[in-house]
N, C-alpha and C. Protein backbone atom coordinates (compact mmCIF):
# COMPACT_ATOMS: atom_id res chain seq x y z
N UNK A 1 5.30 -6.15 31.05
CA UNK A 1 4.30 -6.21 30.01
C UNK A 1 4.88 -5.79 28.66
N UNK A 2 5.87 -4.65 28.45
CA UNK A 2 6.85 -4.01 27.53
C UNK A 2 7.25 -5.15 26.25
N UNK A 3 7.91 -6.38 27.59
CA UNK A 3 8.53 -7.13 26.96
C UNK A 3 7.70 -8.50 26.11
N UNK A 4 6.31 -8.60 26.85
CA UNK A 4 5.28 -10.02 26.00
C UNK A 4 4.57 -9.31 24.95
N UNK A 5 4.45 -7.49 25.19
CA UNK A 5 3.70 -7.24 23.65
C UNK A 5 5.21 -6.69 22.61
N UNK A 6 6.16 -6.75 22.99
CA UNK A 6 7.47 -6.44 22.30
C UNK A 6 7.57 -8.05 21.63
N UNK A 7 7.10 -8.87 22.24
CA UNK A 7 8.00 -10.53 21.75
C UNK A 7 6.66 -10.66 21.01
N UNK A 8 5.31 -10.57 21.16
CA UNK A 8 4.09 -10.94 19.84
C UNK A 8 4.31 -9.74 19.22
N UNK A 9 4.50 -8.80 19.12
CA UNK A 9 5.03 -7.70 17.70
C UNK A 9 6.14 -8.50 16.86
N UNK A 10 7.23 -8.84 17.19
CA UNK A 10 8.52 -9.90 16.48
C UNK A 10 7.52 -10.85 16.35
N UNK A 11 7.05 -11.56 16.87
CA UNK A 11 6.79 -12.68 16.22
C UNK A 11 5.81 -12.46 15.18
N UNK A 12 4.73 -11.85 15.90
CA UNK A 12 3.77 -11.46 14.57
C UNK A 12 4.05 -11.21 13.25
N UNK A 13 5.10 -9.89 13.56
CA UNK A 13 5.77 -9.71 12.28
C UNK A 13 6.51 -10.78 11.33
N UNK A 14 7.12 -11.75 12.26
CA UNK A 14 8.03 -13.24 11.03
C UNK A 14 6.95 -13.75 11.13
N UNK A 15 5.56 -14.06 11.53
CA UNK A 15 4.74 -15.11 11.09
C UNK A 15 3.89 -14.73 10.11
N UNK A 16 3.92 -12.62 10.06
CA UNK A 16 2.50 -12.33 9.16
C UNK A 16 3.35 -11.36 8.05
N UNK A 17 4.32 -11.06 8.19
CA UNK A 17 5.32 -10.50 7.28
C UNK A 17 6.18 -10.93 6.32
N UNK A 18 6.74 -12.01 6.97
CA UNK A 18 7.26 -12.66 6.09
C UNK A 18 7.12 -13.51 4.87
N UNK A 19 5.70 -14.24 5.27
CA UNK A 19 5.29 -14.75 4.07
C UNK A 19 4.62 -14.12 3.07
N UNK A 20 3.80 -13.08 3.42
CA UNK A 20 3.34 -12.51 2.58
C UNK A 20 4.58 -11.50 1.13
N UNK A 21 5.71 -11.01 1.98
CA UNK A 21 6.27 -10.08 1.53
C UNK A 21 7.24 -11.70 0.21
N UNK A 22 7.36 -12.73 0.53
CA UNK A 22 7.99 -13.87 -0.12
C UNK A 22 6.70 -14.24 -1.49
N UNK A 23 5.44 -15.01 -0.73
CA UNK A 23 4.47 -15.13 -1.97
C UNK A 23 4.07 -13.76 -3.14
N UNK A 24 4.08 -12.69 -2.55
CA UNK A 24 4.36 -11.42 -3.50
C UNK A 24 5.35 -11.28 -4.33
N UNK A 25 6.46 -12.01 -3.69
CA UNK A 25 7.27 -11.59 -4.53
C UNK A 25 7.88 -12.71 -5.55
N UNK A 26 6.95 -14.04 -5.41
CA UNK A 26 6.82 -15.06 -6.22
C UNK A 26 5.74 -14.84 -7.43
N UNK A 27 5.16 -14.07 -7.03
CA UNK A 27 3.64 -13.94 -8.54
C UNK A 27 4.31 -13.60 -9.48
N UNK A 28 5.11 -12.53 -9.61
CA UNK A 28 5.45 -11.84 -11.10
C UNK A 28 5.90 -13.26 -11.62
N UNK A 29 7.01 -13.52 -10.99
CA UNK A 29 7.55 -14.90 -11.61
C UNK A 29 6.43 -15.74 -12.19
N UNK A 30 5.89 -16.19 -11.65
CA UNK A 30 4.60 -17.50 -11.83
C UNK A 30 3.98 -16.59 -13.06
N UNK A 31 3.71 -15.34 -12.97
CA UNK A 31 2.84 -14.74 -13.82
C UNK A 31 3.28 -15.15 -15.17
N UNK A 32 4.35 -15.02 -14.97
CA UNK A 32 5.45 -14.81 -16.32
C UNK A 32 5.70 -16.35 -16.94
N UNK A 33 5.86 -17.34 -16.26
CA UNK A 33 5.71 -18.37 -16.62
C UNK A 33 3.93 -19.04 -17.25
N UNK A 34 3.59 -18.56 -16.74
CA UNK A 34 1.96 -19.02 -17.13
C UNK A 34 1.39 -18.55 -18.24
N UNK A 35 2.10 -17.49 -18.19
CA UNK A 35 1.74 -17.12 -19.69
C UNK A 35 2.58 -17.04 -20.93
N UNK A 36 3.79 -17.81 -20.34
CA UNK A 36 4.57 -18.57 -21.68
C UNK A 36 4.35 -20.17 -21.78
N UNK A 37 3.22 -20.54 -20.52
CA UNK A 37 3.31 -21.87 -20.25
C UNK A 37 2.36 -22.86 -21.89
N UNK A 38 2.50 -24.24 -22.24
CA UNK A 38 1.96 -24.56 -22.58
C UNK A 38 1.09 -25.93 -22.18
N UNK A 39 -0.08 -26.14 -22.18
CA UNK A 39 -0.82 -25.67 -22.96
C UNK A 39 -1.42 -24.11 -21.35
N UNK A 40 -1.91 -23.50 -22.74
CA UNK A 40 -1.90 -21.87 -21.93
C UNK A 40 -2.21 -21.90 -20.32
N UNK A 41 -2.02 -21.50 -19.60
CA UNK A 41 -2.33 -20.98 -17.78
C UNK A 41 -2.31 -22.72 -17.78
N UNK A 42 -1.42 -23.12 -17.89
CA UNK A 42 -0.68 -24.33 -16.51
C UNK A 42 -0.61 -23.75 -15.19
N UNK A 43 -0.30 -22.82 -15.14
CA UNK A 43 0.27 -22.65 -13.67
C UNK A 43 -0.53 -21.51 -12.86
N UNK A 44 -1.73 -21.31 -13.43
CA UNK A 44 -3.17 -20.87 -12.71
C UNK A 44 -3.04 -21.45 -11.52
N UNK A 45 -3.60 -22.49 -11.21
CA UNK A 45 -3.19 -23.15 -9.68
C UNK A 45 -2.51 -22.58 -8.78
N UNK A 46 -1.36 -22.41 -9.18
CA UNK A 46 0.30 -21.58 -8.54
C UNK A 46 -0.11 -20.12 -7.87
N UNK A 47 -0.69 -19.60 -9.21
CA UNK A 47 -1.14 -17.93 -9.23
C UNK A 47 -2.00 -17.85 -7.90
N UNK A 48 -3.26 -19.05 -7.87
CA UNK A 48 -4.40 -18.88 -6.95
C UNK A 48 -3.63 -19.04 -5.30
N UNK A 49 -2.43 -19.74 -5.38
CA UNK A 49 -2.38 -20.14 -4.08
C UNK A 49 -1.02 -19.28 -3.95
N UNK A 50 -0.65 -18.42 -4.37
CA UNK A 50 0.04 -17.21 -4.11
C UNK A 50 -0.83 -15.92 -3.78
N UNK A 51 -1.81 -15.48 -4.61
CA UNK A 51 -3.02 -14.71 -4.12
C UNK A 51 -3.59 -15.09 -2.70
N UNK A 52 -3.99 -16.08 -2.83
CA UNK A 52 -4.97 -16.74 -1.18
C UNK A 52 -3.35 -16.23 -0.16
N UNK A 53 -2.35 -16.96 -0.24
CA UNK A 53 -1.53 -16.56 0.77
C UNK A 53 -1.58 -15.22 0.99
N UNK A 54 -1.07 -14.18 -0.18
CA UNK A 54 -1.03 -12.97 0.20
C UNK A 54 -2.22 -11.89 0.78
N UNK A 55 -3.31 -12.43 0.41
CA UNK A 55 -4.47 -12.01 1.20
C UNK A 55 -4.49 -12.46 2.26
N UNK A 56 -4.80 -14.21 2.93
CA UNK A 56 -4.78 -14.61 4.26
C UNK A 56 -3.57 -13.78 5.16
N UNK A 57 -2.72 -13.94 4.72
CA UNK A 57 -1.13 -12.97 5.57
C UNK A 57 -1.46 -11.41 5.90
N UNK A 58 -2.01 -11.26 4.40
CA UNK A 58 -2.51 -9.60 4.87
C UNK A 58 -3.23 -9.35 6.16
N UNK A 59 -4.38 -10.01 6.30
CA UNK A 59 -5.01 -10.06 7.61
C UNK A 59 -4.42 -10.86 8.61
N UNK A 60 -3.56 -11.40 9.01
CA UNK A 60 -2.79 -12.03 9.85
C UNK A 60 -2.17 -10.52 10.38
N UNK A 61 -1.66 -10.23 8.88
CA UNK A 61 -0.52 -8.67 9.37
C UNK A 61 -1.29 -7.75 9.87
N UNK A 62 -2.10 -7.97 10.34
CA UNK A 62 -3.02 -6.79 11.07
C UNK A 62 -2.07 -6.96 12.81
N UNK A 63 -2.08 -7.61 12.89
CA UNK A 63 -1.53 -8.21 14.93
C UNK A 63 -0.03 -6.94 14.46
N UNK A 64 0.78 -7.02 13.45
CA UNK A 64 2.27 -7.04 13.59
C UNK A 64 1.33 -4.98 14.20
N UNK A 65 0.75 -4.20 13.62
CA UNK A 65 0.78 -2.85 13.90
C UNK A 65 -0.26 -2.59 15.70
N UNK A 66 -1.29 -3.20 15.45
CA UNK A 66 -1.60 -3.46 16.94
C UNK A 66 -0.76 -4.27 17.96
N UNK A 67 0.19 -4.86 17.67
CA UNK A 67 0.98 -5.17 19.49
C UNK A 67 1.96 -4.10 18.93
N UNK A 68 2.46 -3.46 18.04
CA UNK A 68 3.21 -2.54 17.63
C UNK A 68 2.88 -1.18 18.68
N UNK A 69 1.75 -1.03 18.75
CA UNK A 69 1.12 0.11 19.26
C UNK A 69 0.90 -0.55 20.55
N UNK A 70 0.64 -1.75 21.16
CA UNK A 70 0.67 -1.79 22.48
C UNK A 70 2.27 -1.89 23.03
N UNK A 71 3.19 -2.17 22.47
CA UNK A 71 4.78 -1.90 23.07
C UNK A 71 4.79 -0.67 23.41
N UNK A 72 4.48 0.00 22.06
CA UNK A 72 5.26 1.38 21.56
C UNK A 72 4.77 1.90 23.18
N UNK A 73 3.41 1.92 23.59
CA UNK A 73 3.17 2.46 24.47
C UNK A 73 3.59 2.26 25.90
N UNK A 74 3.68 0.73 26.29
CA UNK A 74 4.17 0.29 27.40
C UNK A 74 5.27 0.71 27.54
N UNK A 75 6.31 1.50 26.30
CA UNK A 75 7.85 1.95 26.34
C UNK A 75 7.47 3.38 26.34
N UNK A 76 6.30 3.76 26.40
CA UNK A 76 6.84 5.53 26.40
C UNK A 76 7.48 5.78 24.92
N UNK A 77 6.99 5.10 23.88
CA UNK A 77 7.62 5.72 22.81
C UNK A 77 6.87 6.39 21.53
N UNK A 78 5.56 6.13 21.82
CA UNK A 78 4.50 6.71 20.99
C UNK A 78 4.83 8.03 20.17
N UNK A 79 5.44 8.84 20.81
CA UNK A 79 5.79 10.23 20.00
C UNK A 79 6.68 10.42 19.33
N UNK A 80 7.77 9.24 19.53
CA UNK A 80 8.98 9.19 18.76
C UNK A 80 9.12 9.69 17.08
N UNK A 81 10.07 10.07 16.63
CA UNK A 81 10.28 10.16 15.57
C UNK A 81 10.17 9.06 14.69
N UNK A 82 11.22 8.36 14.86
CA UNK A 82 11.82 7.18 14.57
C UNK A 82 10.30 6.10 14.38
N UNK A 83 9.66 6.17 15.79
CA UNK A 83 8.42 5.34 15.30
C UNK A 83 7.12 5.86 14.77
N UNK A 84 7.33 7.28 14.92
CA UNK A 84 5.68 7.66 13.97
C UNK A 84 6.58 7.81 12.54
N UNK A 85 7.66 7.45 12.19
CA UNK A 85 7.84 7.45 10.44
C UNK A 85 7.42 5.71 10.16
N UNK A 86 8.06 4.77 11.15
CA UNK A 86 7.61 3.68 10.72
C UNK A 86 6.13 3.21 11.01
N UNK A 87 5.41 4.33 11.33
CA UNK A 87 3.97 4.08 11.82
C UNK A 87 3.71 3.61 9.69
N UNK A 88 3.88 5.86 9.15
CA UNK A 88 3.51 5.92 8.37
C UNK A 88 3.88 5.15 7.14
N UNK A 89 5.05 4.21 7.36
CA UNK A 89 6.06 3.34 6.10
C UNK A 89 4.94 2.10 6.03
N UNK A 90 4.32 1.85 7.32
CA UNK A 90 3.91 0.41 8.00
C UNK A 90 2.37 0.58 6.93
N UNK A 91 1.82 1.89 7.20
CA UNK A 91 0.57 2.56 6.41
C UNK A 91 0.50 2.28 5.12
N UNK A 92 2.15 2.72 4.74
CA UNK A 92 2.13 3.12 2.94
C UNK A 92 2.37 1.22 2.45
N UNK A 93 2.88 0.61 3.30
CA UNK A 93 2.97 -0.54 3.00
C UNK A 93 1.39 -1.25 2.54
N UNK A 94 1.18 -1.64 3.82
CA UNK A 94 -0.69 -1.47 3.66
C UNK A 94 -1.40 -1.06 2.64
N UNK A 95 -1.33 0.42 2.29
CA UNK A 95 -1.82 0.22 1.23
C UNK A 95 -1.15 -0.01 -0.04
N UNK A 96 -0.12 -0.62 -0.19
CA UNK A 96 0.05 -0.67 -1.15
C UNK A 96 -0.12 -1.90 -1.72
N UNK A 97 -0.62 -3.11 -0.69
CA UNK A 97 -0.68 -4.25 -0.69
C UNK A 97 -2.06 -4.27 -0.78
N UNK A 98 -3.09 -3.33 -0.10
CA UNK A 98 -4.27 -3.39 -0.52
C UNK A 98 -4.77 -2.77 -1.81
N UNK A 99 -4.29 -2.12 -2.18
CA UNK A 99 -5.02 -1.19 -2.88
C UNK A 99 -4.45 -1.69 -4.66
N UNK A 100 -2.76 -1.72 -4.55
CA UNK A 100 -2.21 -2.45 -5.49
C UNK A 100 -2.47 -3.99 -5.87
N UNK A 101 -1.10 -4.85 -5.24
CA UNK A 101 -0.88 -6.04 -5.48
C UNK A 101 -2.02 -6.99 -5.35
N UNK A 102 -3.04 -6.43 -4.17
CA UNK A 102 -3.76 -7.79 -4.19
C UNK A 102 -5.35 -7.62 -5.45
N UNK A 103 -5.27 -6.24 -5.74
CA UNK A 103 -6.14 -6.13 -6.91
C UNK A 103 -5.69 -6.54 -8.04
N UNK A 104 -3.80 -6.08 -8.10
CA UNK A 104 -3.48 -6.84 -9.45
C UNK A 104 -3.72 -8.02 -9.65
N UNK A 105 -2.98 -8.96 -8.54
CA UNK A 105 -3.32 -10.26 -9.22
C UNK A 105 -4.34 -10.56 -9.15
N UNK A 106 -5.40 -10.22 -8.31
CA UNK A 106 -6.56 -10.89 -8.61
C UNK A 106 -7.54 -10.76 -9.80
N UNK A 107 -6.96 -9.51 -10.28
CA UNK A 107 -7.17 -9.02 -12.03
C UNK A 107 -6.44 -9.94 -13.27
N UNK A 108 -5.40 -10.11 -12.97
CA UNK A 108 -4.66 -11.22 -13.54
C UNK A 108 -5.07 -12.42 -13.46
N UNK A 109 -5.39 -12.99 -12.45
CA UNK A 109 -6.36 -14.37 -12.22
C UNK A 109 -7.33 -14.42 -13.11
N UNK A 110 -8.64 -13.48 -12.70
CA UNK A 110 -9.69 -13.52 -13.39
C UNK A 110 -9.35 -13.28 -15.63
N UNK A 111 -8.51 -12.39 -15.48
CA UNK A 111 -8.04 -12.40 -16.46
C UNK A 111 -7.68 -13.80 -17.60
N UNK A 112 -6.91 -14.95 -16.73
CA UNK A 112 -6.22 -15.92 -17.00
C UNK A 112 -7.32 -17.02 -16.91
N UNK A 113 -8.17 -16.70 -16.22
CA UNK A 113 -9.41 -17.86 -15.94
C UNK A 113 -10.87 -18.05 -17.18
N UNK A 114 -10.41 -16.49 -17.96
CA UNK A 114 -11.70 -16.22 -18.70
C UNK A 114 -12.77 -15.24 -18.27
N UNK A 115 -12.26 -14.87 -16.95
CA UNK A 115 -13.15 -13.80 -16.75
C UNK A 115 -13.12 -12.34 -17.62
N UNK A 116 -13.80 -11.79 -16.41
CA UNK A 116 -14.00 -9.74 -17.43
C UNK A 116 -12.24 -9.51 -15.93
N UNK A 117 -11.51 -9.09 -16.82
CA UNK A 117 -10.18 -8.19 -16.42
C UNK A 117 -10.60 -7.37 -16.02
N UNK A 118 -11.01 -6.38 -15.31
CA UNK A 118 -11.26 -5.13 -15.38
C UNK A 118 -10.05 -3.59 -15.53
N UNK A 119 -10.01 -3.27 -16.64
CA UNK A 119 -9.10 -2.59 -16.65
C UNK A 119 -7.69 -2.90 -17.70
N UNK A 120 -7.94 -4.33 -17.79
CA UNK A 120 -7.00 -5.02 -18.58
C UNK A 120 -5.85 -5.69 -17.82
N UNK A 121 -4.61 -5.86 -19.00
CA UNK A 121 -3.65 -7.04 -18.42
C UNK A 121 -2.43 -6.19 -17.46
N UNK A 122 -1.81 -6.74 -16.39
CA UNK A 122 -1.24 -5.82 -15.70
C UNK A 122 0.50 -6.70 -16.06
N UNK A 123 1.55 -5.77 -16.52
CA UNK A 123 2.23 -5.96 -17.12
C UNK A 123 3.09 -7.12 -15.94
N UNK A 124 3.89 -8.30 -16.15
CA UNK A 124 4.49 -8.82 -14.55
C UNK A 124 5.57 -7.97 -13.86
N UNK A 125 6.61 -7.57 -15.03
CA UNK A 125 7.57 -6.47 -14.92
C UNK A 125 7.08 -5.24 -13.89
N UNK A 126 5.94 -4.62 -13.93
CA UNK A 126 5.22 -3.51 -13.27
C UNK A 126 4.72 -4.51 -11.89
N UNK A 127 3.84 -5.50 -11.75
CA UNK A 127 3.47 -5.86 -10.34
C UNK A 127 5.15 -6.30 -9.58
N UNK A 128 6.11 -6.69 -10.04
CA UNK A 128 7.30 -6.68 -10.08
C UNK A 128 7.83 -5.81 -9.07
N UNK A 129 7.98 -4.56 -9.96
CA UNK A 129 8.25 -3.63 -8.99
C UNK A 129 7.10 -2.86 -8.18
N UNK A 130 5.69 -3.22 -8.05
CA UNK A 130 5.33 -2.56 -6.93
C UNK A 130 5.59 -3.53 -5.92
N UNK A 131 5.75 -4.94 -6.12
CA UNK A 131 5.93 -5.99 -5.11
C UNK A 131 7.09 -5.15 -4.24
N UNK A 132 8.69 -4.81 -5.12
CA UNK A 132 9.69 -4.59 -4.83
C UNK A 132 9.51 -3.67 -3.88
N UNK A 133 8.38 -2.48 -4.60
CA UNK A 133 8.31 -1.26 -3.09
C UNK A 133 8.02 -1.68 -1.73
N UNK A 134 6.70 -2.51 -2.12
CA UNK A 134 5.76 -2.64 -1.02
C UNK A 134 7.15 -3.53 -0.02
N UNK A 135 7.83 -4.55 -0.20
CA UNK A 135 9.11 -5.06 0.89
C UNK A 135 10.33 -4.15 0.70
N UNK A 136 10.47 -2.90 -0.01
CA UNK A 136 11.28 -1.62 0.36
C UNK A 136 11.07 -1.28 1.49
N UNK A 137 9.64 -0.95 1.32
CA UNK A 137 9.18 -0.25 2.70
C UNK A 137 9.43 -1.03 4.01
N UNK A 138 9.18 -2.53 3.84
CA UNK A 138 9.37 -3.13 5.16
C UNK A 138 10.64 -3.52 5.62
N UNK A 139 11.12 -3.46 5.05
CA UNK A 139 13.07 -3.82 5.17
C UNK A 139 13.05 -1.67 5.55
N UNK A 140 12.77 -0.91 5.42
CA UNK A 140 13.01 0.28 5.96
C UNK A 140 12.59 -0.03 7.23
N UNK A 141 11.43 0.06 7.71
CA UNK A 141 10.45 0.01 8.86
C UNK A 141 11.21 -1.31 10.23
N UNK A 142 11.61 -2.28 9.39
CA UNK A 142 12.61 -2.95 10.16
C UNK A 142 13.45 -2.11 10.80
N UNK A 143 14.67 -1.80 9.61
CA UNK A 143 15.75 -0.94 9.93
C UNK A 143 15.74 -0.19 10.82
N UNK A 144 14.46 0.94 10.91
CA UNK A 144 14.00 1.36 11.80
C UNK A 144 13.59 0.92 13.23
N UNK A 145 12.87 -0.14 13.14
CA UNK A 145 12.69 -0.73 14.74
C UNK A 145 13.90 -1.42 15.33
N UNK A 146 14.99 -1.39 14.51
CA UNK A 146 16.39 -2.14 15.20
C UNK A 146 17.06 -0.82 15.94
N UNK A 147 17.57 0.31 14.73
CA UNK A 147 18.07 1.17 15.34
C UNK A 147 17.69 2.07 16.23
N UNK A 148 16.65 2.49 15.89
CA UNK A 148 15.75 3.78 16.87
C UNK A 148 16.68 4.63 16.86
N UNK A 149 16.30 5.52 15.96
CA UNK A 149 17.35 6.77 15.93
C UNK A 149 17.06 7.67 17.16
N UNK A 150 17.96 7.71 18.40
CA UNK A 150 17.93 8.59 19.49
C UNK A 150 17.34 7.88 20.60
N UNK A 151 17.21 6.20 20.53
CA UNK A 151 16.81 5.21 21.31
C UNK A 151 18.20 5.72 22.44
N UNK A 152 17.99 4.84 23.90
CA UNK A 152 18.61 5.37 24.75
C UNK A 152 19.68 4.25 25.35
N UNK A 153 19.50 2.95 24.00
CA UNK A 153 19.65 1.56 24.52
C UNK A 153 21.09 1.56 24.34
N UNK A 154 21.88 2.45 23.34
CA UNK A 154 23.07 2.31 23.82
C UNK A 154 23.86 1.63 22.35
N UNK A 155 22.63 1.17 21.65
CA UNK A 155 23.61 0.54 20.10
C UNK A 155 23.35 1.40 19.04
């Protein structure tokens, strides 16, 4: 059993991780073009279907921490070090995708569309680098599920 919720955790993760952590890290760009674009927000379109991805993925990425937690357990590894830090990396990721990026751009959208901004314009340089953290963290949390510091597997 170890091994079918170990193989939908990997997969989950390249089917609900990967794209999201890629379309995130395409907005600043697009941002930045759209608003040198002429005639003004050409590339609104672009923006919307980088947002929709990174939201739809977000909830996709829900599977990668639940079969996460059904391995962890089928292995006896729940208490680990190694995996309650990438519990909490997996967390800080999360929110930083909720709470940050997907409010920025969607502030930026409405922004670019004519709506009320709330809060105002969010610089691309700055969603930039929270993009950069938020796949810091997951390129850590990887790192982590390869090596397992004090794993017994022998690499």
């Amino acid at each position: 059993m170890a091994k079918l919720f170990l193989s939908l955790h990997v997969v989950a993760a390249i089917i609900a991780i990967g794209p999201v952590t890629v379309a995130a890290s395409m907005f600043p760009p697009a941002l930045r073009r759209t608003h040198a674009s002429e005639p003004p927000h050409e590339g609104l379109g672009t923006l919307r279907l980088l947002h929709r991805l990174c939201r739809v993925y977000a909830y996709v990425g829900i599977a990668v921490p639940v079969f996460g937690f059904a391995t962890a357990s089928a292995l006896g590894v729940l208490g680990d070090a190694w995996l309650l830090v990438s519990i909490v990396l997996t967390a800080a990721a999360a929110a930083v995708l909720a709470l940050k990026i997907l409010p920025d751009q969607a502030r930026e959208i409405a922004a670019l569309d004519g709506g009320e901004a709330e809060g105002g314009s969010v610089p691309p340089a700055r969603l930039a680098m929270v993009t950069g953290v938020f796949n810091l963290l997951w390129v850590v949390v990887t790192v982590l599920m390869i090596v397992r510091p004090g794993s017994t597997t022998g690499v």
